[in-house]
PDB file of N, CA and C in Angstrom:
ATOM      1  N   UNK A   1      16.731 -19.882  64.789  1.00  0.00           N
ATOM      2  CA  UNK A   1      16.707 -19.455  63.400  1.00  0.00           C
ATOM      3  C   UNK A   1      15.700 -18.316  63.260  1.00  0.00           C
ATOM      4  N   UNK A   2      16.029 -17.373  62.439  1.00  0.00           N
ATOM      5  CA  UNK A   2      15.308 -16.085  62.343  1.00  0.00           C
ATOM      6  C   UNK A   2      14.351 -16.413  61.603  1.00  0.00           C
ATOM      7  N   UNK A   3      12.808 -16.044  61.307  1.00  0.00           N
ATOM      8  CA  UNK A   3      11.888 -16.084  60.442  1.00  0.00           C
ATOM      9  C   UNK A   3      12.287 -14.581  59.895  1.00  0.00           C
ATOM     10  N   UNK A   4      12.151 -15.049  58.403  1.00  0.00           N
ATOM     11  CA  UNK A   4      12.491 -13.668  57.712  1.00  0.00           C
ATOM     12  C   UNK A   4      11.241 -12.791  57.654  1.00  0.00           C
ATOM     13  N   UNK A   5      11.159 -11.425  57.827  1.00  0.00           N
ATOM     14  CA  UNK A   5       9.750 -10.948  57.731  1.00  0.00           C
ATOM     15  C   UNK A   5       9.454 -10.636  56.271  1.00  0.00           C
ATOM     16  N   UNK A   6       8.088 -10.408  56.049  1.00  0.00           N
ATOM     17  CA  UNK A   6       7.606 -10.667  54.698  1.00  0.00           C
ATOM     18  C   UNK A   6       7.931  -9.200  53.328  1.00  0.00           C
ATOM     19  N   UNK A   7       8.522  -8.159  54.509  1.00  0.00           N
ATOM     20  CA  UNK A   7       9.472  -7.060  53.483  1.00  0.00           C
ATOM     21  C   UNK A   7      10.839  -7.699  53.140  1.00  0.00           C
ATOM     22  N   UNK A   8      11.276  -8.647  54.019  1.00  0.00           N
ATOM     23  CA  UNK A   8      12.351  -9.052  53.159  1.00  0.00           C
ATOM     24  C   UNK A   8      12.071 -10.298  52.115  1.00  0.00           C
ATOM     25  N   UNK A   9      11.445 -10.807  52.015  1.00  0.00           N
ATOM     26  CA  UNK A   9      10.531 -12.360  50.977  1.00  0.00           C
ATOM     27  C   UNK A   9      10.024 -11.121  50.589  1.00  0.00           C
ATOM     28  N   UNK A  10       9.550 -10.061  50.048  1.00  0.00           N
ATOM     29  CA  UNK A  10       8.854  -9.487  49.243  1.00  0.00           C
ATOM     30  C   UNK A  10      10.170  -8.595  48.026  1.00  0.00           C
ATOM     31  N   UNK A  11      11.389  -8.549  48.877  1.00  0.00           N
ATOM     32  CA  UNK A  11      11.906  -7.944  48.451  1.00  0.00           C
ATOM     33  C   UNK A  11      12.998  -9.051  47.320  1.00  0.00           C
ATOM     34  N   UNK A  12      13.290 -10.169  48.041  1.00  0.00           N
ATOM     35  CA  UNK A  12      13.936 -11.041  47.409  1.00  0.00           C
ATOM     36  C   UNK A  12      12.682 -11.535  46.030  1.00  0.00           C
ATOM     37  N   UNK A  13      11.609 -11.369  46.226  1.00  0.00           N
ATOM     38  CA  UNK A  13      10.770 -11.887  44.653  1.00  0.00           C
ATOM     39  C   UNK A  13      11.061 -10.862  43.732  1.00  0.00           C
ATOM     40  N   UNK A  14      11.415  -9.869  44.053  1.00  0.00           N
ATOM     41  CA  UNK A  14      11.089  -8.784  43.105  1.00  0.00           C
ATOM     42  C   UNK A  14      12.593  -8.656  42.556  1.00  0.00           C
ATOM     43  N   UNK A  15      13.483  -9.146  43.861  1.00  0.00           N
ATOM     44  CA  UNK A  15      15.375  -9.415  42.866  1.00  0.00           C
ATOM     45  C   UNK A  15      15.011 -10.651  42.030  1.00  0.00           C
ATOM     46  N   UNK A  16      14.581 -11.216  42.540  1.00  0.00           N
ATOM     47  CA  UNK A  16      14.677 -12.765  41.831  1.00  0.00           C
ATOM     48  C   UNK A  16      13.725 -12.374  40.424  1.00  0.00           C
ATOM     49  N   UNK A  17      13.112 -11.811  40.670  1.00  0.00           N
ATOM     50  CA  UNK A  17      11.674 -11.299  38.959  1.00  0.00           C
ATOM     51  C   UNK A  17      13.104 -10.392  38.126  1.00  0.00           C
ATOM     52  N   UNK A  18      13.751  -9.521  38.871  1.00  0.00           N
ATOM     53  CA  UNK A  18      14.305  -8.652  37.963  1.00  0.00           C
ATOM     54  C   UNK A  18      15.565  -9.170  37.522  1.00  0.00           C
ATOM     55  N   UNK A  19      16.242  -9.863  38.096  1.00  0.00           N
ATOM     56  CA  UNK A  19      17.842 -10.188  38.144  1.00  0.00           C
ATOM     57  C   UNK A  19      18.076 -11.896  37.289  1.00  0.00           C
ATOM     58  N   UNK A  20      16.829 -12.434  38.081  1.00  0.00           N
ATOM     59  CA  UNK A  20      17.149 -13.715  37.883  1.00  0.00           C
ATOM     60  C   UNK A  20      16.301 -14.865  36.609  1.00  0.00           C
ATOM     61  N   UNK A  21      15.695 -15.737  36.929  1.00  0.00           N
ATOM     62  CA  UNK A  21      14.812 -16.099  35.431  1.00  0.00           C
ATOM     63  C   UNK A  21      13.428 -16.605  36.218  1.00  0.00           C
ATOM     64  N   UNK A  22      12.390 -16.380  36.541  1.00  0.00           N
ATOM     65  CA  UNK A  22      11.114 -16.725  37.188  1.00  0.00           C
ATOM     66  C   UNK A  22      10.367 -16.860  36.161  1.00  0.00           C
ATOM     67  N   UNK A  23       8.822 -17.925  36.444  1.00  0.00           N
ATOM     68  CA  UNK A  23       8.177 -18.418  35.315  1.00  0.00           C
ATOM     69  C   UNK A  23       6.698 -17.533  36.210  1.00  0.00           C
ATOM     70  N   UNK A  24       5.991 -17.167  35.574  1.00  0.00           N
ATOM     71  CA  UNK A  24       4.904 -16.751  36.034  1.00  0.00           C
ATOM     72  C   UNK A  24       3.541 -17.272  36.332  1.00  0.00           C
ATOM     73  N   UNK A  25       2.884 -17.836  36.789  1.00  0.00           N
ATOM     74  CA  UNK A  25       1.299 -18.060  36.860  1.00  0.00           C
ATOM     75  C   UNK A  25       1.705 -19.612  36.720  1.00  0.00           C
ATOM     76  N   UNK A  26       0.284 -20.696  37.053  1.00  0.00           N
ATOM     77  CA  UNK A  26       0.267 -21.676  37.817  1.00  0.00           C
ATOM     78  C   UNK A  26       0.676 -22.453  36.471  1.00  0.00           C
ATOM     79  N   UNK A  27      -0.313 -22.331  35.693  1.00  0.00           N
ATOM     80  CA  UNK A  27       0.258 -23.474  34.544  1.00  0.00           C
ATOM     81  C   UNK A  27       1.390 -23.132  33.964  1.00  0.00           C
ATOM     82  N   UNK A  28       2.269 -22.283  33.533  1.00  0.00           N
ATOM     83  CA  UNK A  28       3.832 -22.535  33.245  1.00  0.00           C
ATOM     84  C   UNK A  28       4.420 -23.227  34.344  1.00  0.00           C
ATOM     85  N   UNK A  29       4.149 -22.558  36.052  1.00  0.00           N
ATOM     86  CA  UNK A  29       5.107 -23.617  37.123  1.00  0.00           C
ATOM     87  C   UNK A  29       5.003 -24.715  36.968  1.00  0.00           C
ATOM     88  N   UNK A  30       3.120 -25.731  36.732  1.00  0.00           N
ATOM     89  CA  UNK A  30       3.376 -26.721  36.783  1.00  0.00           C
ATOM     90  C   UNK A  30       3.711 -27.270  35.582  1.00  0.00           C
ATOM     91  N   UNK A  31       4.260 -26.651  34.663  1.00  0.00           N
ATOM     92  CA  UNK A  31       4.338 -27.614  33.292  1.00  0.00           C
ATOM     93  C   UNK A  31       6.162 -27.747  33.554  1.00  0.00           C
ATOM     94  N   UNK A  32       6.794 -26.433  33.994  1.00  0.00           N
ATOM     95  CA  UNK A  32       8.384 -26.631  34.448  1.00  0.00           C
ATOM     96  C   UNK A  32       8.815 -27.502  35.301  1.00  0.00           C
ATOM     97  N   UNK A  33       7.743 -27.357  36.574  1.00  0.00           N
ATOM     98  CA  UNK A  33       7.647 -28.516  37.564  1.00  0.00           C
ATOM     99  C   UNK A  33       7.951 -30.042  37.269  1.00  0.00           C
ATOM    100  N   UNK A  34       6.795 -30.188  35.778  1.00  0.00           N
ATOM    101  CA  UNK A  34       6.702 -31.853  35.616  1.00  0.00           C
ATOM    102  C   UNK A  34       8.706 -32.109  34.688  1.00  0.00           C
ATOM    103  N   UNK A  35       8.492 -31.056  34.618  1.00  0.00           N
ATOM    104  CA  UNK A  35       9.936 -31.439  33.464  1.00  0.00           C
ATOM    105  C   UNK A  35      11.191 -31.108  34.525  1.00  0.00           C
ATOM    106  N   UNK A  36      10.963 -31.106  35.849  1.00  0.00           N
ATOM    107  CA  UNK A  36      12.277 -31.042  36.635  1.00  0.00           C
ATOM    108  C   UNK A  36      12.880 -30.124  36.839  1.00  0.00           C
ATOM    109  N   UNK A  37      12.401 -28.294  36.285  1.00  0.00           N
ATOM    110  CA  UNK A  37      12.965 -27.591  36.319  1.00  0.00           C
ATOM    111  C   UNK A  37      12.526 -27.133  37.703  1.00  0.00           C
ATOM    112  N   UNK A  38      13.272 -26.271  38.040  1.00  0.00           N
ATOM    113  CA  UNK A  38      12.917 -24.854  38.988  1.00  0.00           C
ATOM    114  C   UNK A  38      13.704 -25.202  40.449  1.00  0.00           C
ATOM    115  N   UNK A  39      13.475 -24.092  41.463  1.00  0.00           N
ATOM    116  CA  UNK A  39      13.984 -24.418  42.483  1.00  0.00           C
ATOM    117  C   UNK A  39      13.443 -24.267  43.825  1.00  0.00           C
ATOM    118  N   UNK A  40      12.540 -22.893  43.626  1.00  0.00           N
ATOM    119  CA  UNK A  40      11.497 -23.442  44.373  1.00  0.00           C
ATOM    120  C   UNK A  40      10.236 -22.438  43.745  1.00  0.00           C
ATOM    121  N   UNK A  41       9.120 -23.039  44.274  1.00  0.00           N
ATOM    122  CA  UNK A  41       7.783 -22.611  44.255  1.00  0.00           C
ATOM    123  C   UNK A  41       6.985 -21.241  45.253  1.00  0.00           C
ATOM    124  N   UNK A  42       6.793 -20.713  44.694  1.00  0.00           N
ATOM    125  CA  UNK A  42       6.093 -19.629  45.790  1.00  0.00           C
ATOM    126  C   UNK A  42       4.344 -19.041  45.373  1.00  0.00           C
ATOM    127  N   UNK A  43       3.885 -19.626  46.003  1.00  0.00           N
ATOM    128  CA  UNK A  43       2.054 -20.048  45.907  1.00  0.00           C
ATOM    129  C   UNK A  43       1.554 -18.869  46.628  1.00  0.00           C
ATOM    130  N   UNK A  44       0.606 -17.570  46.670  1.00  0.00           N
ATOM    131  CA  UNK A  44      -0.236 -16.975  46.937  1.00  0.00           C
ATOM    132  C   UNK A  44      -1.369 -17.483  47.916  1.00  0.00           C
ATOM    133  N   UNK A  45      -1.781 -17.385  48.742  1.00  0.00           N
ATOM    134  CA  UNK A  45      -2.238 -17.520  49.983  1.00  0.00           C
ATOM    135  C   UNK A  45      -3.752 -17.792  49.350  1.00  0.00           C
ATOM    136  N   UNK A  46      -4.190 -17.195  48.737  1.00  0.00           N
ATOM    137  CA  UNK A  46      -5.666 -17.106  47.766  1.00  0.00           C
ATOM    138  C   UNK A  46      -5.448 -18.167  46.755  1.00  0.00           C
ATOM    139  N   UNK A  47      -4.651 -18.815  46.367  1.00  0.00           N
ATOM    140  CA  UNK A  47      -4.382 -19.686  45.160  1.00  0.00           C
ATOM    141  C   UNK A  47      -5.660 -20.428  45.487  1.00  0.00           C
ATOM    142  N   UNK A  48      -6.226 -20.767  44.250  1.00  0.00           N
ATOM    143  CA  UNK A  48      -7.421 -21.973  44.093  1.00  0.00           C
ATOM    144  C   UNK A  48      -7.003 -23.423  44.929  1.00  0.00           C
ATOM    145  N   UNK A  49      -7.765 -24.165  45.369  1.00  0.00           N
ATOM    146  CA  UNK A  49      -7.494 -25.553  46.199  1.00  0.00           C
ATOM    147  C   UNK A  49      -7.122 -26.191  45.429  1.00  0.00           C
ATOM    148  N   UNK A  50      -7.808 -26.749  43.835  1.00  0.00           N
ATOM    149  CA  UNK A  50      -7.321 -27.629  43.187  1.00  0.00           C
ATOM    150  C   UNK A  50      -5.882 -27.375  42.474  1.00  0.00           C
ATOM    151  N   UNK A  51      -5.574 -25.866  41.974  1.00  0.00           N
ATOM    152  CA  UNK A  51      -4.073 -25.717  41.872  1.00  0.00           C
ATOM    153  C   UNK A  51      -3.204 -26.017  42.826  1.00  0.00           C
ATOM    154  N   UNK A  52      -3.754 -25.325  43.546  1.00  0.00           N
ATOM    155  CA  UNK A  52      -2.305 -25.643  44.886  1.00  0.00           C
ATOM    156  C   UNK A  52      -2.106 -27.184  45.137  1.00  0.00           C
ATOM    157  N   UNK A  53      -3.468 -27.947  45.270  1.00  0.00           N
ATOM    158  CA  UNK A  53      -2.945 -29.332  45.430  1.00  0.00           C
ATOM    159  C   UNK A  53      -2.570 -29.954  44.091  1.00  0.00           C
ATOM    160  N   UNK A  54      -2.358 -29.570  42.787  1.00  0.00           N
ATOM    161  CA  UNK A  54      -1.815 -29.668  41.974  1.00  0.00           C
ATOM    162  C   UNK A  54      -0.097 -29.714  41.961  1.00  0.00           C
ATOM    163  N   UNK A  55       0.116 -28.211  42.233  1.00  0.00           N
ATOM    164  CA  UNK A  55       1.699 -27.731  42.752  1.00  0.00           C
ATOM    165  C   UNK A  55       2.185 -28.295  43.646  1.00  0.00           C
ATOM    166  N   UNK A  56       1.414 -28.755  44.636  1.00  0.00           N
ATOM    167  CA  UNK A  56       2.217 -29.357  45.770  1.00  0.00           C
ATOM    168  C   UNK A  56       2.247 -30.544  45.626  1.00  0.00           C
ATOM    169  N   UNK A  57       1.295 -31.863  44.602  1.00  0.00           N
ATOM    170  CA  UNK A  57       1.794 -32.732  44.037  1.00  0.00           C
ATOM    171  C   UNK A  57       3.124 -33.417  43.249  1.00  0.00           C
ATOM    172  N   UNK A  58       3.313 -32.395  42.322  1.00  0.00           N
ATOM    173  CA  UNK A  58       4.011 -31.893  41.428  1.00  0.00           C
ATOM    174  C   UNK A  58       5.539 -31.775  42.013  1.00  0.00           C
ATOM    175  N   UNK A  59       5.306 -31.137  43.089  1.00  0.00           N
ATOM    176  CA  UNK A  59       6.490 -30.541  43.393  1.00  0.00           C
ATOM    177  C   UNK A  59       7.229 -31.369  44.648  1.00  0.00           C
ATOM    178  N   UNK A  60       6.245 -31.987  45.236  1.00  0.00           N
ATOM    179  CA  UNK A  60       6.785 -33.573  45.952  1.00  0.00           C
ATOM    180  C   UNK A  60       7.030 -34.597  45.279  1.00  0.00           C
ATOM    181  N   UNK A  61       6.867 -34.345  44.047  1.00  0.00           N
ATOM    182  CA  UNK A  61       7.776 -35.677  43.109  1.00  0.00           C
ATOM    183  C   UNK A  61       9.048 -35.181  42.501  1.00  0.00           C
ATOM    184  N   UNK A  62       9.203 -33.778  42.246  1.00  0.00           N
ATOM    185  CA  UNK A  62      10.326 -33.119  41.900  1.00  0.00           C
ATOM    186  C   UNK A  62      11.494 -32.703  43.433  1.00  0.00           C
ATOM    187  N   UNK A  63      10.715 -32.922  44.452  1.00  0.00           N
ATOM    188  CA  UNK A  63      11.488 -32.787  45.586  1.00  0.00           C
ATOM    189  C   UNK A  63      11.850 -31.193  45.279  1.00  0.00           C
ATOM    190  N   UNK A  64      10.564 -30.262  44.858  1.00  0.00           N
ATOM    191  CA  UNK A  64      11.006 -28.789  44.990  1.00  0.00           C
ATOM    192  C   UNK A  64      10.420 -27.604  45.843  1.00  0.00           C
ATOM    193  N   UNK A  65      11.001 -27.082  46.676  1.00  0.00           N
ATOM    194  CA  UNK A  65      10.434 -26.720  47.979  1.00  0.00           C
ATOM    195  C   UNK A  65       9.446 -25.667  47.762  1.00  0.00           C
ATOM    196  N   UNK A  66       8.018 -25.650  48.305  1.00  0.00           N
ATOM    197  CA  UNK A  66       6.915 -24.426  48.116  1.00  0.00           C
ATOM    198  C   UNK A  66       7.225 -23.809  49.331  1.00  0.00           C
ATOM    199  N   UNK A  67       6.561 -22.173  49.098  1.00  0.00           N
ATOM    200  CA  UNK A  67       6.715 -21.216  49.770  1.00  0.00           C
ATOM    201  C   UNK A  67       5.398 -21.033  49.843  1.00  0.00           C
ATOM    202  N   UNK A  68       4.552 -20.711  50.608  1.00  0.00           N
ATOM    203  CA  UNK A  68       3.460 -20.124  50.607  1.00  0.00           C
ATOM    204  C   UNK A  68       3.266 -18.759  51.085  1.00  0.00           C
ATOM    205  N   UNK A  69       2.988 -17.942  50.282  1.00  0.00           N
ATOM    206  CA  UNK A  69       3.164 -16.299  50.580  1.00  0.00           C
ATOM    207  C   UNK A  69       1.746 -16.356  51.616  1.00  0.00           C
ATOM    208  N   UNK A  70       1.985 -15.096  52.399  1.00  0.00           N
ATOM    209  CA  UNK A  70       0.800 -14.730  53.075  1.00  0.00           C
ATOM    210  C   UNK A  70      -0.198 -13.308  52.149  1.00  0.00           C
ATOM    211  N   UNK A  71       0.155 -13.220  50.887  1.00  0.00           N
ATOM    212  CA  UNK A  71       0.116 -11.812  50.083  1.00  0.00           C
ATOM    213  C   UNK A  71      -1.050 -13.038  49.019  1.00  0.00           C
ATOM    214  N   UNK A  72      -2.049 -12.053  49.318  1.00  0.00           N
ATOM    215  CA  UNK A  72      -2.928 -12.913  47.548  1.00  0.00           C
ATOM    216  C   UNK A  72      -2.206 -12.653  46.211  1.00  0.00           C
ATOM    217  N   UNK A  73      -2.917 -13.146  45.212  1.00  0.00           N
ATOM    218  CA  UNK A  73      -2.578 -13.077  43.943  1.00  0.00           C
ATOM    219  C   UNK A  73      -2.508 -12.304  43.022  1.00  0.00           C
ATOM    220  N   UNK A  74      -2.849 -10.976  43.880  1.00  0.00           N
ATOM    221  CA  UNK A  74      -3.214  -9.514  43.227  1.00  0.00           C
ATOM    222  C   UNK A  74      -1.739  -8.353  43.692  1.00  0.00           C
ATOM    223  N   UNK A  75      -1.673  -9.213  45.422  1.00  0.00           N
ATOM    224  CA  UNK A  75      -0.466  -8.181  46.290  1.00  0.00           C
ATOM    225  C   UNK A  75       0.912  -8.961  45.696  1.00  0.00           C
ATOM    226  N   UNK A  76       0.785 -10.593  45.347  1.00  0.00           N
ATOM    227  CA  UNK A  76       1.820 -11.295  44.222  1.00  0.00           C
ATOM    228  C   UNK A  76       1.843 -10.539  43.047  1.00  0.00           C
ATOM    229  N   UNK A  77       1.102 -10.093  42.856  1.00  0.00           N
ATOM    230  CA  UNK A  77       1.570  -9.670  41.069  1.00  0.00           C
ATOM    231  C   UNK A  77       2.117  -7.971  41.352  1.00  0.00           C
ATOM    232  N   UNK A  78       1.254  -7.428  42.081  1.00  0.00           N
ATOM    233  CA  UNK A  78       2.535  -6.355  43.058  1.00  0.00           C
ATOM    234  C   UNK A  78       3.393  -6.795  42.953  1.00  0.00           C
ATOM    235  N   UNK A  79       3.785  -7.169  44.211  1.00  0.00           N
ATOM    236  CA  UNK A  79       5.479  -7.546  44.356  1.00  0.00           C
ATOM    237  C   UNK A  79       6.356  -7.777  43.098  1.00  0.00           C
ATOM    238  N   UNK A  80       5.636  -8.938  42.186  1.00  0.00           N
ATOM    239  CA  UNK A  80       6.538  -8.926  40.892  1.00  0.00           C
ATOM    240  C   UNK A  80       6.938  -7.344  39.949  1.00  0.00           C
ATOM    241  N   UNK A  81       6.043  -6.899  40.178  1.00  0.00           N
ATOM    242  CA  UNK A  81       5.622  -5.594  39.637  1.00  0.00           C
ATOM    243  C   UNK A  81       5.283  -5.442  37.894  1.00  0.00           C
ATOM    244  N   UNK A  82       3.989  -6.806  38.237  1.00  0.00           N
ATOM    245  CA  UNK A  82       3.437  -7.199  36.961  1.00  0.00           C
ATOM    246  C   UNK A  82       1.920  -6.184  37.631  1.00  0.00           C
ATOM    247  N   UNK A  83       0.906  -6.105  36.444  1.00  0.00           N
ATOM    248  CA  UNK A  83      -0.438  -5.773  36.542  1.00  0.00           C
ATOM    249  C   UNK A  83      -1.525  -6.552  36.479  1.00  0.00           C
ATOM    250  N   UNK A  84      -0.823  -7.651  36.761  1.00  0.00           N
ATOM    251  CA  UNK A  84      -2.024  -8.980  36.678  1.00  0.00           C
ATOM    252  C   UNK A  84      -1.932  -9.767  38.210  1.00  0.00           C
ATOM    253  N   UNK A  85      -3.234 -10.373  38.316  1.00  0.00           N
ATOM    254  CA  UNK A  85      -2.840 -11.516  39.544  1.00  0.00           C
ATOM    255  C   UNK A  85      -1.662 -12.291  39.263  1.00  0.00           C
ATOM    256  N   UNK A  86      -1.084 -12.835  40.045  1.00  0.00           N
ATOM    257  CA  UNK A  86       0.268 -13.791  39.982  1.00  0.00           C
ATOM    258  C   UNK A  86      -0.216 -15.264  40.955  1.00  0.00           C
ATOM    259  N   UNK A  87      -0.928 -16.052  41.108  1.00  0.00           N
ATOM    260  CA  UNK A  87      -1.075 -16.734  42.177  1.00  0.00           C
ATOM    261  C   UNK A  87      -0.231 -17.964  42.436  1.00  0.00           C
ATOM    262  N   UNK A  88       0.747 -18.268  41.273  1.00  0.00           N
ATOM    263  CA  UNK A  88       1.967 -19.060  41.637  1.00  0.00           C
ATOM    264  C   UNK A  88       3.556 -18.300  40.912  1.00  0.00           C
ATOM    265  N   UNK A  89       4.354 -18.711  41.074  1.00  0.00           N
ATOM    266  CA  UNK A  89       5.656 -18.462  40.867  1.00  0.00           C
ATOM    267  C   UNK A  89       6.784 -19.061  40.670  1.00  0.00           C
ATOM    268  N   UNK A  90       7.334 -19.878  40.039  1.00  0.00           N
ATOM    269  CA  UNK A  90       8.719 -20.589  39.726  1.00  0.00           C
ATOM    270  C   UNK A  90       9.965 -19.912  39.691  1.00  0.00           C
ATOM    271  N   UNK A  91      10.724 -19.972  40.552  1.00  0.00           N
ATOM    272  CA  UNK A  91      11.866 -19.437  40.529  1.00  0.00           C
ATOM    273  C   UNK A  91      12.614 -20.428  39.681  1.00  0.00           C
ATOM    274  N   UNK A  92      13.428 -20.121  38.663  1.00  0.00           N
ATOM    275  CA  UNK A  92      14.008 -21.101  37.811  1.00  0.00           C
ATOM    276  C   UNK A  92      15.501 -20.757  38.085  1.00  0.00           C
ATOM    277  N   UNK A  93      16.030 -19.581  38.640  1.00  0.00           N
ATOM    278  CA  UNK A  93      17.531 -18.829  38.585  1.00  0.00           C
ATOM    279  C   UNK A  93      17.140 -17.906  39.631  1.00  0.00           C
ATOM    280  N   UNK A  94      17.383 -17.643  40.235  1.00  0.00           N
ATOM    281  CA  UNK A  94      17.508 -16.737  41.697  1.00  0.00           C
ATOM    282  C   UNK A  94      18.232 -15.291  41.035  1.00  0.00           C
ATOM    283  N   UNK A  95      19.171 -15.540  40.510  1.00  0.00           N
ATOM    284  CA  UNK A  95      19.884 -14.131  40.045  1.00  0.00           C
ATOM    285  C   UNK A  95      20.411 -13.332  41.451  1.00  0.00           C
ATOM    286  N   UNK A  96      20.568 -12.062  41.885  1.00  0.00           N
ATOM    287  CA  UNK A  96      20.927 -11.643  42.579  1.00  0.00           C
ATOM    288  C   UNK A  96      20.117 -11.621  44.061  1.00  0.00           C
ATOM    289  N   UNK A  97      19.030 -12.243  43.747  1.00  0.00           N
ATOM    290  CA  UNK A  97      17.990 -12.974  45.023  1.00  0.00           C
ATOM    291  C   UNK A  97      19.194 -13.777  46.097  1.00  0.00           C
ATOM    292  N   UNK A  98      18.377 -13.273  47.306  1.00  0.00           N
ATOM    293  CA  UNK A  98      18.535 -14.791  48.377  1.00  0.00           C
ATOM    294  C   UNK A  98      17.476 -15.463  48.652  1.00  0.00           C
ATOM    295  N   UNK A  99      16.180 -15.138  47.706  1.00  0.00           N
ATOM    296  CA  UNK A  99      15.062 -16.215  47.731  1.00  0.00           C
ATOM    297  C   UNK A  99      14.954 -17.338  47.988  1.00  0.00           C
ATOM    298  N   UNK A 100      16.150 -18.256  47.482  1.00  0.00           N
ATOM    299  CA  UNK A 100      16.168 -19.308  48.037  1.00  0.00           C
ATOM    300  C   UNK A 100      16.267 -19.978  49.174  1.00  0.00           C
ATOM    301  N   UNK A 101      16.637 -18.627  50.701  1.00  0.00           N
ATOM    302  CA  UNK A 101      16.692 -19.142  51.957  1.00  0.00           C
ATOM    303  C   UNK A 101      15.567 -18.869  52.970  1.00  0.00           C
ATOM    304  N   UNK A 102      14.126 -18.656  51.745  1.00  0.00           N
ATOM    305  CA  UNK A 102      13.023 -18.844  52.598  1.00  0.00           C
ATOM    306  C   UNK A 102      12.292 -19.724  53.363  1.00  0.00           C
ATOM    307  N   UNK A 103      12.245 -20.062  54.315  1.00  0.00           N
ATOM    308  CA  UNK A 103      11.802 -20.948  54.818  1.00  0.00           C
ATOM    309  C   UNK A 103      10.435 -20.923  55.244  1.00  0.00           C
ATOM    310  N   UNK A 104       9.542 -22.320  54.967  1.00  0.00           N
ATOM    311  CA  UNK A 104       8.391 -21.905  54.903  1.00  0.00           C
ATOM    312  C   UNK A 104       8.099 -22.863  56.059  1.00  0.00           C
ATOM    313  N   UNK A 105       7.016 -22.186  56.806  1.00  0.00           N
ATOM    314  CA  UNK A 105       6.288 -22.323  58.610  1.00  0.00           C
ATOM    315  C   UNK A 105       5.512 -23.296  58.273  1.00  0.00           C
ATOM    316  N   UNK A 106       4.940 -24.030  57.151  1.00  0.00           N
ATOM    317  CA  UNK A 106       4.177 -24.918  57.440  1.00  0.00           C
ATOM    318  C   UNK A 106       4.483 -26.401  57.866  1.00  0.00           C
TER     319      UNK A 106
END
C-alpha cells in the first residue's frame, strides 16, 4: 500500500475546505464529535496534549478515524487557506476530496 505524500493530504484538505463541508478548530470538532457527526479528524502535529487526548477520546467512542498531520497549526491553517492557526479539523462532507483515503502511520 502506497503512503500518500503530504502534497497530496495537503492538497485533498484544501478540496475538502473548498468543495466539501469541514468544521474548523478543536472545540467545534469536539462538540460535532460528541453528537456523532463527521468522518474523520485531522489534528496538527503541535496540537496541545490535553486537546488531542480530548479528540482522540471523543473520537474512539464515535469510532471516527484521526489523522495526524505532520504540518503545525499555523502550516494547518495554510493549507486551509485560513489566516489563523487551525490545530484540529472535522471533515463533515469530503466534497470533491479523496481525504477520506488517508491513512494514518500511527
Amino acid at each position: 500500500m502506497r503512503r500518500r505524500s503530504n502534497m497530496d493530504i495537503n492538497r485533498a484538505i484544501r478540496v475538502a475546505v473548498d468543495t466539501g463541508n469541514v468544521v474548523l478548530g478543536t472545540k467545534q470538532a469536539i462538540k460535532n464529535i460528541k453528537h456523532g457527526e463527521g468522518q474523520l479528524v485531522i489534528v496538527a502535529d503541535n496540537c496541545a496534549k490535553d486537546v488531542r487526548e480530548d479528540i482522540f477520546y471523543y473520537t474512539q467512542l464515535s469510532e471516527t478515524p484521526v489523522y495526524t498531520h505532520q504540518a503545525t497549526s499555523i502550516e494547518l491553517g495554510a493549507i486551509c487557506g485560513k489566516p489563523f492557526p487551525v490545530s484540529a479539523l472535522l471533515v463533515l462532507e469530503p466534497g470533491n476530496s479523496a481525504i477520506l483515503n488517508v491513512n494514518n502511520e500511527e
